[in-house]
Protein backbone atom coordinates (compact mmCIF):
# COMPACT_ATOMS: atom_id res chain seq x y z
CA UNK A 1 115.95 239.69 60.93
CA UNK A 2 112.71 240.43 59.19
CA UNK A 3 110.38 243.20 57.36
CA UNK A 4 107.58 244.02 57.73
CA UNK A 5 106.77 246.70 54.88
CA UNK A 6 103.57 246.50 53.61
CA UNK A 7 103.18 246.04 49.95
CA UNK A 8 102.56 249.49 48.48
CA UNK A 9 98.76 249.93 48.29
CA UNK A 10 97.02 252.93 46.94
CA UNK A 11 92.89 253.39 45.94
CA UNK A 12 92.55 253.84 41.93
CA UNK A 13 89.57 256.08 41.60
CA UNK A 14 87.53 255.98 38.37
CA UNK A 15 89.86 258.68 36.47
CA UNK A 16 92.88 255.80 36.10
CA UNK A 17 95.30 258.48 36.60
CA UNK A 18 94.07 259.93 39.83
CA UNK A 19 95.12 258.13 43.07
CA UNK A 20 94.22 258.19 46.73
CA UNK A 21 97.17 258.58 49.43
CA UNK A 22 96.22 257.71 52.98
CA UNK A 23 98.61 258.76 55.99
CA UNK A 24 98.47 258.07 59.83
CA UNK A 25 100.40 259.58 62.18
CA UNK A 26 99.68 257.78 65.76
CA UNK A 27 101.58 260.07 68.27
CA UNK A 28 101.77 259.96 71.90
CA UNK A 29 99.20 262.85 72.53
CA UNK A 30 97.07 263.14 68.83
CA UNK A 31 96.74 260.65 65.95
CA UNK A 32 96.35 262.45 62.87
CA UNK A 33 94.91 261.23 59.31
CA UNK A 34 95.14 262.63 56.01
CA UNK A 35 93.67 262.02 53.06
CA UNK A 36 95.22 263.35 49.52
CA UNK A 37 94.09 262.94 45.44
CA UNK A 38 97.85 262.72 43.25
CA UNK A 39 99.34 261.03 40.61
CA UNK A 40 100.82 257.67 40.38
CA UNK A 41 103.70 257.78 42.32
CA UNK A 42 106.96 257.82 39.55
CA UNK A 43 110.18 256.62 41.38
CA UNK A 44 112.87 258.00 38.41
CA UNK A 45 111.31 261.35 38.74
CA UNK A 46 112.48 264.48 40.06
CA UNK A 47 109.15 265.90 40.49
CA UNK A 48 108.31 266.91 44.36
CA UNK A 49 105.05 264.36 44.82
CA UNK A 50 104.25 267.22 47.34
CA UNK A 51 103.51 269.25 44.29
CA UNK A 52 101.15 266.91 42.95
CA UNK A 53 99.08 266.33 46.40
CA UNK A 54 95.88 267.63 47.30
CA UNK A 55 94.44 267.35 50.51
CA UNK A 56 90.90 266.47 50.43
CA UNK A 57 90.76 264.87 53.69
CA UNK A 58 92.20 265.78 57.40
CA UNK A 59 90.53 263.94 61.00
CA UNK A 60 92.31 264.73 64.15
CA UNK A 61 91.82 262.94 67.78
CA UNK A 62 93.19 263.19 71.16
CA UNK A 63 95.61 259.87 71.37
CA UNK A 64 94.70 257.40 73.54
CA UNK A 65 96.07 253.51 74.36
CA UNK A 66 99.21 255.08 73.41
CA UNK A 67 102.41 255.77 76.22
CA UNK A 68 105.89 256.74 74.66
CA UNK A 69 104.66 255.74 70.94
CA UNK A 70 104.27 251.99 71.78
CA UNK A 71 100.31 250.86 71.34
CA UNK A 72 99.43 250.05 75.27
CA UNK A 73 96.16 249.23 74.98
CA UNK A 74 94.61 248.00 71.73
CA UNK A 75 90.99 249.17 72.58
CA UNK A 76 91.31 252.48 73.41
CA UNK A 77 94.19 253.00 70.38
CA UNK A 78 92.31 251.58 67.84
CA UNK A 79 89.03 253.62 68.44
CA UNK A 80 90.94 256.37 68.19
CA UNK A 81 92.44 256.04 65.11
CA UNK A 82 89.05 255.36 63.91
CA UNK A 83 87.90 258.50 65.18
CA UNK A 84 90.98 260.38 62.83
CA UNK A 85 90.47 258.33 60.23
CA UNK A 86 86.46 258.56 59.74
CA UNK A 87 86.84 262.70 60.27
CA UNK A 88 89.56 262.35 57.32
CA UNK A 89 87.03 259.97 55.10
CA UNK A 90 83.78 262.52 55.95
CA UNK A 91 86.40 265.70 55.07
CA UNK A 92 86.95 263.95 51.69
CA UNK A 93 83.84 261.91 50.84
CA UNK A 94 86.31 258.68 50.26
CA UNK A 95 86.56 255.67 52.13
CA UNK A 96 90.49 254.51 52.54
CA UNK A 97 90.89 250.65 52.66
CA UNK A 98 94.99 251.79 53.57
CA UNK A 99 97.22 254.05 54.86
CA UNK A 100 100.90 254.73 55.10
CA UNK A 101 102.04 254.88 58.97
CA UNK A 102 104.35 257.52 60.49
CA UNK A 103 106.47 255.38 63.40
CA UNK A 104 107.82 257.27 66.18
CA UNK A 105 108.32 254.46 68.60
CA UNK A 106 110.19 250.81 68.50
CA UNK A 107 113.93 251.91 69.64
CA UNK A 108 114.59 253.20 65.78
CA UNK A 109 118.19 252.84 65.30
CA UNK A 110 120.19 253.28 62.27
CA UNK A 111 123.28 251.27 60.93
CA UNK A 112 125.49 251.47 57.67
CA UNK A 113 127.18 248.13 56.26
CA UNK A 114 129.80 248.01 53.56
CA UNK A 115 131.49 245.96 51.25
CA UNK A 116 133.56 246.16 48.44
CA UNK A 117 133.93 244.82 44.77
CA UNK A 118 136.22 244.67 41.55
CA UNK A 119 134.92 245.82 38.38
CA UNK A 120 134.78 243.94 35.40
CA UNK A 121 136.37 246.10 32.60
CA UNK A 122 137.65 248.77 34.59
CA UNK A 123 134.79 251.24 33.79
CA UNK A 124 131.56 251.10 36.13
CA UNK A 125 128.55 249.48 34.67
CA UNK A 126 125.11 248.62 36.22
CA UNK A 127 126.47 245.14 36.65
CA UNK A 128 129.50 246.55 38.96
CA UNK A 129 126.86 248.44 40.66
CA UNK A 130 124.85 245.23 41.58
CA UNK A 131 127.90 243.60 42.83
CA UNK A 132 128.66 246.31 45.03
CA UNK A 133 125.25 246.54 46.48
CA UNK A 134 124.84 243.22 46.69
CA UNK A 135 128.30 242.77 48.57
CA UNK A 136 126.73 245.25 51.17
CA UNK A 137 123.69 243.97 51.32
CA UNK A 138 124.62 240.54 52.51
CA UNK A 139 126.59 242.42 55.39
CA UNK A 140 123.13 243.44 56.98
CA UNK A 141 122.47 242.25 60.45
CA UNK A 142 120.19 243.50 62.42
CA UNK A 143 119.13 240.62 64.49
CA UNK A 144 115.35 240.14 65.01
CA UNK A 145 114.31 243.77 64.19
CA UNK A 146 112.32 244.59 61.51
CA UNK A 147 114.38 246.76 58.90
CA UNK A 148 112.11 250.15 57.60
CA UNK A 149 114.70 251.98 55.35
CA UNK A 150 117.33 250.59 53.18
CA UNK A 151 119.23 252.88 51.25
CA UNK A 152 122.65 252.79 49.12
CA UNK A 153 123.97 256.04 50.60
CA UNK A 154 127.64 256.32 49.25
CA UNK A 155 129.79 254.69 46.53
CA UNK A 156 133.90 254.69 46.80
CA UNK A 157 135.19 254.34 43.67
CA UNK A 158 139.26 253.70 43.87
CA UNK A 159 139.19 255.67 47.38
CA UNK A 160 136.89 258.93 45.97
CA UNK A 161 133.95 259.05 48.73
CA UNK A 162 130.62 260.61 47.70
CA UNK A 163 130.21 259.23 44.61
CA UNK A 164 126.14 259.43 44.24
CA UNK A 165 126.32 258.15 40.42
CA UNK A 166 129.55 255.51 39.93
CA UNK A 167 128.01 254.34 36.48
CA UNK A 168 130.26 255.11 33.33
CA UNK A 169 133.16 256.06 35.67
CA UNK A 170 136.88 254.94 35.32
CA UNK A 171 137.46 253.10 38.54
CA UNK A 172 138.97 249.19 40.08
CA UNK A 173 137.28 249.02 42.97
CA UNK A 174 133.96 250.04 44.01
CA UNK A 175 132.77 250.32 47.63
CA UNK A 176 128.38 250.64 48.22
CA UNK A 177 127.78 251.75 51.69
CA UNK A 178 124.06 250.66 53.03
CA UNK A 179 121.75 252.75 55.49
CA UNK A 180 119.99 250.40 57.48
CA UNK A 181 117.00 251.72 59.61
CA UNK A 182 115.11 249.25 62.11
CA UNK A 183 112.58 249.34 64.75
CA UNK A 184 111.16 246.31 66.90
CA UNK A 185 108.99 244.06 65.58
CA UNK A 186 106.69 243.64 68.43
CA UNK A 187 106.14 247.44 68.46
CA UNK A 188 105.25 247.46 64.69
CA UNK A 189 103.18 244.63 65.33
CA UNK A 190 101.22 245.77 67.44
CA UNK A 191 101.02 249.20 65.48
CA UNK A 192 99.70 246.86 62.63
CA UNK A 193 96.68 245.68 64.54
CA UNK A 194 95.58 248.68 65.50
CA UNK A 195 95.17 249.74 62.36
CA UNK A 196 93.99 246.38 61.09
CA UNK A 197 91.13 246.45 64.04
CA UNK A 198 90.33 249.74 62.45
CA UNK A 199 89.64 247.67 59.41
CA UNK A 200 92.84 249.35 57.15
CA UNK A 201 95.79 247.82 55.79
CA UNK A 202 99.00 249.00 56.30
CA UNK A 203 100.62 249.91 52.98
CA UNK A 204 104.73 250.91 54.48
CA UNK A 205 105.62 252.68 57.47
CA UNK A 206 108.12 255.36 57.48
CA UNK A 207 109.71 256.87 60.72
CA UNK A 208 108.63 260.01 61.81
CA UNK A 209 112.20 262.49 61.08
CA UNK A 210 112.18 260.89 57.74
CA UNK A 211 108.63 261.78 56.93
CA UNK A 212 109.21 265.15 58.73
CA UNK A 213 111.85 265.58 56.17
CA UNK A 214 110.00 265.27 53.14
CA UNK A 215 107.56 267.03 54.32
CA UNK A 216 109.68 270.23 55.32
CA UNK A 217 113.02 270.00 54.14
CA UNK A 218 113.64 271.80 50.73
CA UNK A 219 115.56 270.06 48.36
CA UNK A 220 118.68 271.98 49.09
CA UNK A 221 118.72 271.22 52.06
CA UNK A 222 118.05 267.57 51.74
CA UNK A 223 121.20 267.91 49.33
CA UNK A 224 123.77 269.49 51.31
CA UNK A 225 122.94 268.20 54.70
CA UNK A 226 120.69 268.67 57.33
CA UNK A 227 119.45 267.24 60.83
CA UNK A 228 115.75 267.12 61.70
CA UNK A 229 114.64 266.80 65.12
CA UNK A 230 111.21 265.78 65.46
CA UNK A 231 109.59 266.72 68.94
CA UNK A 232 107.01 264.95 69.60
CA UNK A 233 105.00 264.49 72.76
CA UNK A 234 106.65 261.61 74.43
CA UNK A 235 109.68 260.88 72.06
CA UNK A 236 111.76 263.31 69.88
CA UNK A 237 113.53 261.67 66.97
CA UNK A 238 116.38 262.79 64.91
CA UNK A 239 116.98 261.55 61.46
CA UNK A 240 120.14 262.80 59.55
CA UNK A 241 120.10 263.64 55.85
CA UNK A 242 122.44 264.04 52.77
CA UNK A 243 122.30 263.72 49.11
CA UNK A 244 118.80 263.58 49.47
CA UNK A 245 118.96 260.37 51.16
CA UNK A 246 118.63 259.23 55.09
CA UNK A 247 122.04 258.76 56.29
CA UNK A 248 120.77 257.68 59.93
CA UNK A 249 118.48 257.78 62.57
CA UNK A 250 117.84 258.15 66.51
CA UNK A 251 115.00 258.41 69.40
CA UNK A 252 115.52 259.53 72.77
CA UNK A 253 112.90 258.93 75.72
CA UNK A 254 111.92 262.66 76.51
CA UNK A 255 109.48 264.97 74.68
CA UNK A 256 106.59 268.22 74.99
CA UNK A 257 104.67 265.46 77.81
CA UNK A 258 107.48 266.23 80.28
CA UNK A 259 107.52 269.47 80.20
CA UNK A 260 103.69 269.44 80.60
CA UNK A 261 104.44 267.50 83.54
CA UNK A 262 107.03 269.46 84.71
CA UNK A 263 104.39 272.71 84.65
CA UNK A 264 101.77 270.89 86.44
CA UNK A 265 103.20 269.51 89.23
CA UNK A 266 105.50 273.64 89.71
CA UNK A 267 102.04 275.19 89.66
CA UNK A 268 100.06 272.74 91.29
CA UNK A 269 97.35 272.26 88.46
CA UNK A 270 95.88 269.81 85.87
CA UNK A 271 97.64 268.07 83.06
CA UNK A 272 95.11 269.76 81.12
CA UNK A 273 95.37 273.28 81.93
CA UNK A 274 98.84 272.82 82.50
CA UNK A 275 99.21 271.95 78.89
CA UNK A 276 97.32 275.01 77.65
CA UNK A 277 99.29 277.39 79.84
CA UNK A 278 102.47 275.69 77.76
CA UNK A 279 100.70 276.29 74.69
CA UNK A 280 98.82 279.40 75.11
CA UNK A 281 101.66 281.82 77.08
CA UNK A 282 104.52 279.51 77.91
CA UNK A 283 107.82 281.28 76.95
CA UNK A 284 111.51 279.67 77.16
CA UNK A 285 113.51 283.19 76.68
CA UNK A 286 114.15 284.92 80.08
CA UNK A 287 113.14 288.25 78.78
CA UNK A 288 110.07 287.07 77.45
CA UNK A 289 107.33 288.65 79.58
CA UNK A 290 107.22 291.78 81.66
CA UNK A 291 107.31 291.44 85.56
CA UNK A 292 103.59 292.28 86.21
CA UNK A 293 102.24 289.68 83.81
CA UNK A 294 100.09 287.77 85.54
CA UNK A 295 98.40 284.18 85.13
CA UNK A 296 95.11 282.79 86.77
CA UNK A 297 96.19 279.02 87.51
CA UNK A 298 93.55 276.42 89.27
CA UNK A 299 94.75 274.41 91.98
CA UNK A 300 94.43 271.08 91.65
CA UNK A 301 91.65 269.23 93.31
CA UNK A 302 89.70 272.45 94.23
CA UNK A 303 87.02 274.24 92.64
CA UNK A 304 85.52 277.86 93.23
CA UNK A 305 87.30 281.32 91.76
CA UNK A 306 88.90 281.38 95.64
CA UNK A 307 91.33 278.57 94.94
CA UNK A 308 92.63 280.53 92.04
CA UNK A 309 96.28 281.33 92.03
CA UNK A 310 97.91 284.29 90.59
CA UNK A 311 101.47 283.91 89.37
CA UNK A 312 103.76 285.87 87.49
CA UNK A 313 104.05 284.75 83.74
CA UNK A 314 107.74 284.45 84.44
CA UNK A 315 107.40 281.77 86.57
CA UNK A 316 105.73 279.55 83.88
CA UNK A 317 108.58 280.54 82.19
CA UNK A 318 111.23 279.54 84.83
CA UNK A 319 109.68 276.11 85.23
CA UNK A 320 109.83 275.66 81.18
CA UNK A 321 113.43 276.75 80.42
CA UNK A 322 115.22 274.49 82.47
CA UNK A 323 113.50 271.14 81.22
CA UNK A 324 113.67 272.31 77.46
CA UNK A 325 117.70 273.54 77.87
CA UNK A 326 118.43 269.81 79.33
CA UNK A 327 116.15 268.40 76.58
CA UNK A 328 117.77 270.18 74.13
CA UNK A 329 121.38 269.34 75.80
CA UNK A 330 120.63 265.54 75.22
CA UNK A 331 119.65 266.38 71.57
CA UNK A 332 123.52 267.89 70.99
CA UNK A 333 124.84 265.33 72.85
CA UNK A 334 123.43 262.94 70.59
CA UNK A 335 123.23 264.93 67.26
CA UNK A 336 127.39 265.62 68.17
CA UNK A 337 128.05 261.80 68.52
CA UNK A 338 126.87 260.50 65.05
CA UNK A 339 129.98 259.07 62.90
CA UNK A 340 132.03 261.03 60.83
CA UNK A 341 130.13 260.07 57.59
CA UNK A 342 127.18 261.70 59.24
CA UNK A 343 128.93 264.91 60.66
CA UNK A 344 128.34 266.91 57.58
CA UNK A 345 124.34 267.07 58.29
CA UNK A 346 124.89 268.32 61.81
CA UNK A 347 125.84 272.00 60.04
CA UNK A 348 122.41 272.88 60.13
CA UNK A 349 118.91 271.67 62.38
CA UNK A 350 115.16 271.89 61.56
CA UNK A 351 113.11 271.45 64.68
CA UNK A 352 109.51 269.71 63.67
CA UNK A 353 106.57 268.37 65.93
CA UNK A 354 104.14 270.06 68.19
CA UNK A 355 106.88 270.52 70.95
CA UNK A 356 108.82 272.50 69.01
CA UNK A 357 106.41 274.91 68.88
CA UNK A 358 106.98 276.51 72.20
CA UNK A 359 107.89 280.53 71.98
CA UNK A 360 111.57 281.06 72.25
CA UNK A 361 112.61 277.13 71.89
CA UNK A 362 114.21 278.70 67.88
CA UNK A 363 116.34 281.05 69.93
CA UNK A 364 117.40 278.91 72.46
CA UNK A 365 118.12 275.99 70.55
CA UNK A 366 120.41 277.97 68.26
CA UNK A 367 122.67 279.23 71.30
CA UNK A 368 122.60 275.10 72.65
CA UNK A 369 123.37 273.60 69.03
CA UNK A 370 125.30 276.44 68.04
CA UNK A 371 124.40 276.05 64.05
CA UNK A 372 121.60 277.51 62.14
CA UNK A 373 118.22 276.29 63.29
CA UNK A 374 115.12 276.87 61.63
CA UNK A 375 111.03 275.66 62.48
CA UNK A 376 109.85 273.44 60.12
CA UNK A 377 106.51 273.14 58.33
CA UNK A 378 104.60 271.65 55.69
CA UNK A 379 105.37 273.02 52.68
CA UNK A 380 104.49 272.40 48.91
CA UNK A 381 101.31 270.61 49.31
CA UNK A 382 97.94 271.69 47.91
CA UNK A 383 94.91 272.38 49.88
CA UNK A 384 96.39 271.33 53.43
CA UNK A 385 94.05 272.87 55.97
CA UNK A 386 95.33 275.82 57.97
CA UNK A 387 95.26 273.93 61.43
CA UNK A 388 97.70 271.06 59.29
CA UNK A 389 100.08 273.49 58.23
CA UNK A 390 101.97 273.64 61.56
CA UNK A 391 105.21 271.58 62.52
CA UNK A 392 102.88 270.03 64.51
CA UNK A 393 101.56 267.92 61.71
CA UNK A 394 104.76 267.56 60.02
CA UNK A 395 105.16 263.91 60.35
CA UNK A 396 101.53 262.97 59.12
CA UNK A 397 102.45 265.47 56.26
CA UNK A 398 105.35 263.79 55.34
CA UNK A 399 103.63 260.21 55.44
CA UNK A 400 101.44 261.50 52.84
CA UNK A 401 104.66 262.43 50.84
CA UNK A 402 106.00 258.85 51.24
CA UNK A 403 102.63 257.42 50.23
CA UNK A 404 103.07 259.31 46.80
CA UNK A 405 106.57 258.09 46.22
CA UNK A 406 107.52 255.39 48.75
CA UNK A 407 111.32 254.63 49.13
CA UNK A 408 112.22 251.71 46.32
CA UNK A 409 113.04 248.62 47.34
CA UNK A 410 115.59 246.58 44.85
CA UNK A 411 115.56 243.56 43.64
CA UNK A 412 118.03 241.46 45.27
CA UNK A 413 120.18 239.03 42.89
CA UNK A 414 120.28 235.08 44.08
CA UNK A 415 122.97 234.99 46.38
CA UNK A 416 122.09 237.77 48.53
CA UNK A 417 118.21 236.30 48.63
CA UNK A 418 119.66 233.13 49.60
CA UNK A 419 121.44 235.05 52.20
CA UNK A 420 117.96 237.54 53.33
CA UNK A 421 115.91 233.96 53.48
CA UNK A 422 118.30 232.15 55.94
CA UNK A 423 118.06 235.30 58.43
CA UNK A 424 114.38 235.24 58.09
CA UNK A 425 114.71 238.90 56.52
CA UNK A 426 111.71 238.72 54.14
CA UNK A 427 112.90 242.35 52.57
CA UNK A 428 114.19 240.74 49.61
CA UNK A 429 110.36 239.47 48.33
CA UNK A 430 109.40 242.81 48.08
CA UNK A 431 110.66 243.68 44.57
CA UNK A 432 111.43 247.13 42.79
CA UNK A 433 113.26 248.28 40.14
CA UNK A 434 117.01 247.99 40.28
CA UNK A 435 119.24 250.46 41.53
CA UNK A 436 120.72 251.43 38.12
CA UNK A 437 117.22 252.04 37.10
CA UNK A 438 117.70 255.16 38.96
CA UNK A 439 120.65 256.27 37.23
C-alpha cells in the first residue's frame, strides 16, 4: 500500500505573503495549465481560496501520448505538457518549478474503513478523537495502490451518525469512519515522469470530480450533498460529496471521444470534423433543429466540393442521442449503486468537463437521473480567462483550488505508523496538523 503525494510545494515570490499556485490538468484530448498569485494556503479557515486566486497564467494544448487518461507514450505526453505549461509561464511572466496534478485515470476507487473506541471520561476530547481515527486508520487496506484522499468523513457517537464535530460531547463510544481514495501506482508513476521530463515537480495530485468540485460546487451544496460527474473525453468520473467532504469516488471507461467516434464513422467523415460538427451544431433533444436544416459533411478520404454530403441536422442529432442516453444510463446505474452512507448526495448532480457541454445533454440527463441537474463552471476565481471559464476547464480550475488549500494530512500516532510502515504505506511521513486542530 503506498503514497505517493508530493510534499506540498508552492513558489514564494519576493512579497513573502504572495504565493504562486501551479495546476495541470492532463486529459485525454487537451492538457491544460494554470497559473494563479494567492495567499498562503490556511487549512483552519473558512475562507474560499478561490476568492483569494488570481489567474495570471493559462496555456492550453491538444493532448497527445495520452489514451483513456493513462500516459502511453512519454515523448509525445511530455512535450505536450510543456507546450501548456510554457503558454501558462509566457501568460504570467513566472516560471513554475511545480504544479498540482488533476488525475482522471488509474481505476480511482473509493473505500470507507471504520473502527470504534471508548472514551476516557465519558465526554469527547481531542484525545478520544485520535483514538478513534487512529482505530480507523489502521483498518486501511488498499493493497498496492497508491492512496490520494484520506478523509475522516463521519463520527458515531453512542449510535448518533453525522456527527461532523464529536469534541466536548457527552458520549461512550465513538465510531471515525475513513474515506479512502486510491488510484494505481504505475499510472501515477508514469504521470510523475511526464511531468518530471518537463522539468516540474509534482506537489499532490487530486482526482479530477474532486477538483471539479471545488472548483464549481458552492458551499451549500458541498454541505448538503451533491454528485459531480466529470465528463471528460475518454473517462467520466463521479465523485460524491457531503459535509463538505469527499464521501467517494468512481470512473467508468466511456466519455465525449466515443461519441466523436460514434459521429464519424454515421457520417462517414474525419475525427476532426466530426468533432466540430459535435461541438459546433450537435444537439441531443429530438426537437432540437427544424427538418430543413442542413449540414455540409466531407467524406472521408476524398477531396473536392463534389464529395460533399448534405444531411439533415437531425441526423447528427440521431447518431448523438443514443450514445449519450446509454452513457448517461451507465452513470445512474452507477451513481444509484453507491452505499447507503453515500445515497444522500445522489439528490442532486452537477455535470462538469468538456463533454458535458453538448446542447440538450442538461435536459436529458435530468429525465435519465431523475433529480435536479445543473452545468457546472468555474466560479469565484479572479481573472480566469473567458475561454477557462467553461466546465470544460473545471478540473484544471479546481487543481488550482487544491493547490491553495491542499487536503491535510494528520499526523499519525505510533501505533498506527508502525502499522502504515509494515504495509509500505508511506502516507503517514507526510505530517499535518492533527485532526482536532480543525475543530
Amino acid at each position: 500500500m503506498t503514497n505517493v503525494q508530493g510534499r506540498g510545494g508552492v513558489r514564494h515570490l519576493n512579497n513573502s505573503r504572495t504565493i504562486v499556485f501551479a495546476a495541470l490538468d492532463i486529459g485525454s484530448t487537451k492538457i491544460s495549465c494554470l497559473i494563479a498569485r494567492g495567499p498562503a494556503a490556511d487549512q483552519k479557515s473558512t475562507f474560499d481560496p478561490r476568492q483569494g486566486l488570481r489567474v495570471i497564467g493559462f496555456g492550453q494544448t491538444l493532448s497527445r501520448g495520452v489514451k483513456a487518461g493513462a500516459i502511453v507514450n512519454i515523448d509525445e505526453a511530455e512535450c505536450a505538457i510543456r507546450l501548456a505549461v510554457d503558454a501558462a509561464e509566457r501568460m504570467a511572466e513566472v516560471a513554475i518549478s511545480e504544479v498540482y496534478v488533476s488525475v482522471s485515470g488509474g481505476r480511482i476507487q473509493s473505500s470507507c474503513f471504520s473502527n470504534r473506541t471508548q472514551t476516557q471520561t465519558g465526554v469527547v476530547s481531542p484525545r478520544d478523537v485520535d483514538h478513534a481515527v487512529t482505530a480507523a486508520l489502521t483498518q486501511v487496506n488498499v493493497g498496492k495502490r497508491s492512496i490520494l484522499h484520506v478523509q475522516p468523513v463521519n463520527f458515531i457517537l453512542d449510535g448518533t451518525s453525522e456527527v461532523t464535530s464529536p469534541l466536548g460531547m457527552h458520549g461512550n463510544n465513538l465510531q471515525a469512519d475513513i474515506a479512502v481514495t486510491s488510484v494505481e501506482p504505475s499510472y501515477l508513476r508514469n504521470v510523475a515522469l511526464a511531468v518530471e521530463r518537463s522539468h516540474l515537480r509534482v506537489a499532490g495530485y487530486v482526482i479530477a470530480p474532486y477538483a471539479a468540485a471545488k472548483a464549481c460546487l458552492m458551499p451549500d451544496e458541498l454541505q448538503l450533498g451533491t454528485t459531480v460527474v466529470e465528463m471528460g473525453g475518454s473517462i467520466t468520473s463521479i465523485g460524491h460529496f457531503k459535509n463538505g467532504q469527499l464521501l467517494a469516488a468512481d470512473t467508468l471507461q466511456v466519455g465525449g471521444g466515443h461519441v466523436t467516434n460514434d459521429v464519424a464513422q454515421g457520417l462517414s467523415t474525419t475525427i476532426a470534423h466530426a468533432e466540430r460538427m459535435k461541438t459546433m451544431w450537435g444537439n441531443v433533444l429530438a426537437e432540437g433543429h427544424a427538418a430543413q436544416e442542413m449540414l455540409a459533411v466531407p467524406l472521408l478520404g476524398e477531396r473536392g466540393v463534389d464529395t460533399v454530403q448534405k444531411v439533415p441536422k437531425s441526423y447528427l442529432s440521431n447518431i448523438l442521442r443514443p450514445r449519450i442516453e446509454e452513457t448517461l444510463e451507465m452513470i445512474r446505474d452507477r451513481v444509484h449503486s453507491v452505499p447507503n452512507a453515500v445515497r444522500a448526495t445522489t439528490s442532486r448532480i452537477v455535470l462538469t468537463g468538456g463533454a458535458s457541454q453538448l446542447t440538450g445533454l442538461r435536459e436529458l440527463a435530468t429525465a435519465v437521473f431523475g433529480v435536479p441537474v445543473r452545468l457546472g463552471q468555474p466560479v469565484g476565481f479572479s481573472n480566469l480567462p473567458d475561454r477557462a471559464s467553461n466546465a470544460g476547464f473545471a478540473a484544471a480550475a479546481g487543481a488550482l483550488a487544491y493547490a491553495a488549500r491542499p487536503d491535510r494530512h494528520f499526523a499519525i500516532p505510533q501505533e498506527a505508523l508502525a502499522h502504515f510502515e509494515r504495509g509500505q504505506m508511506g502516507y503517514a511521513r507526510r505530517v499535518g496538523q492533527w485532526l482536532a486542530d480543525a475543530f
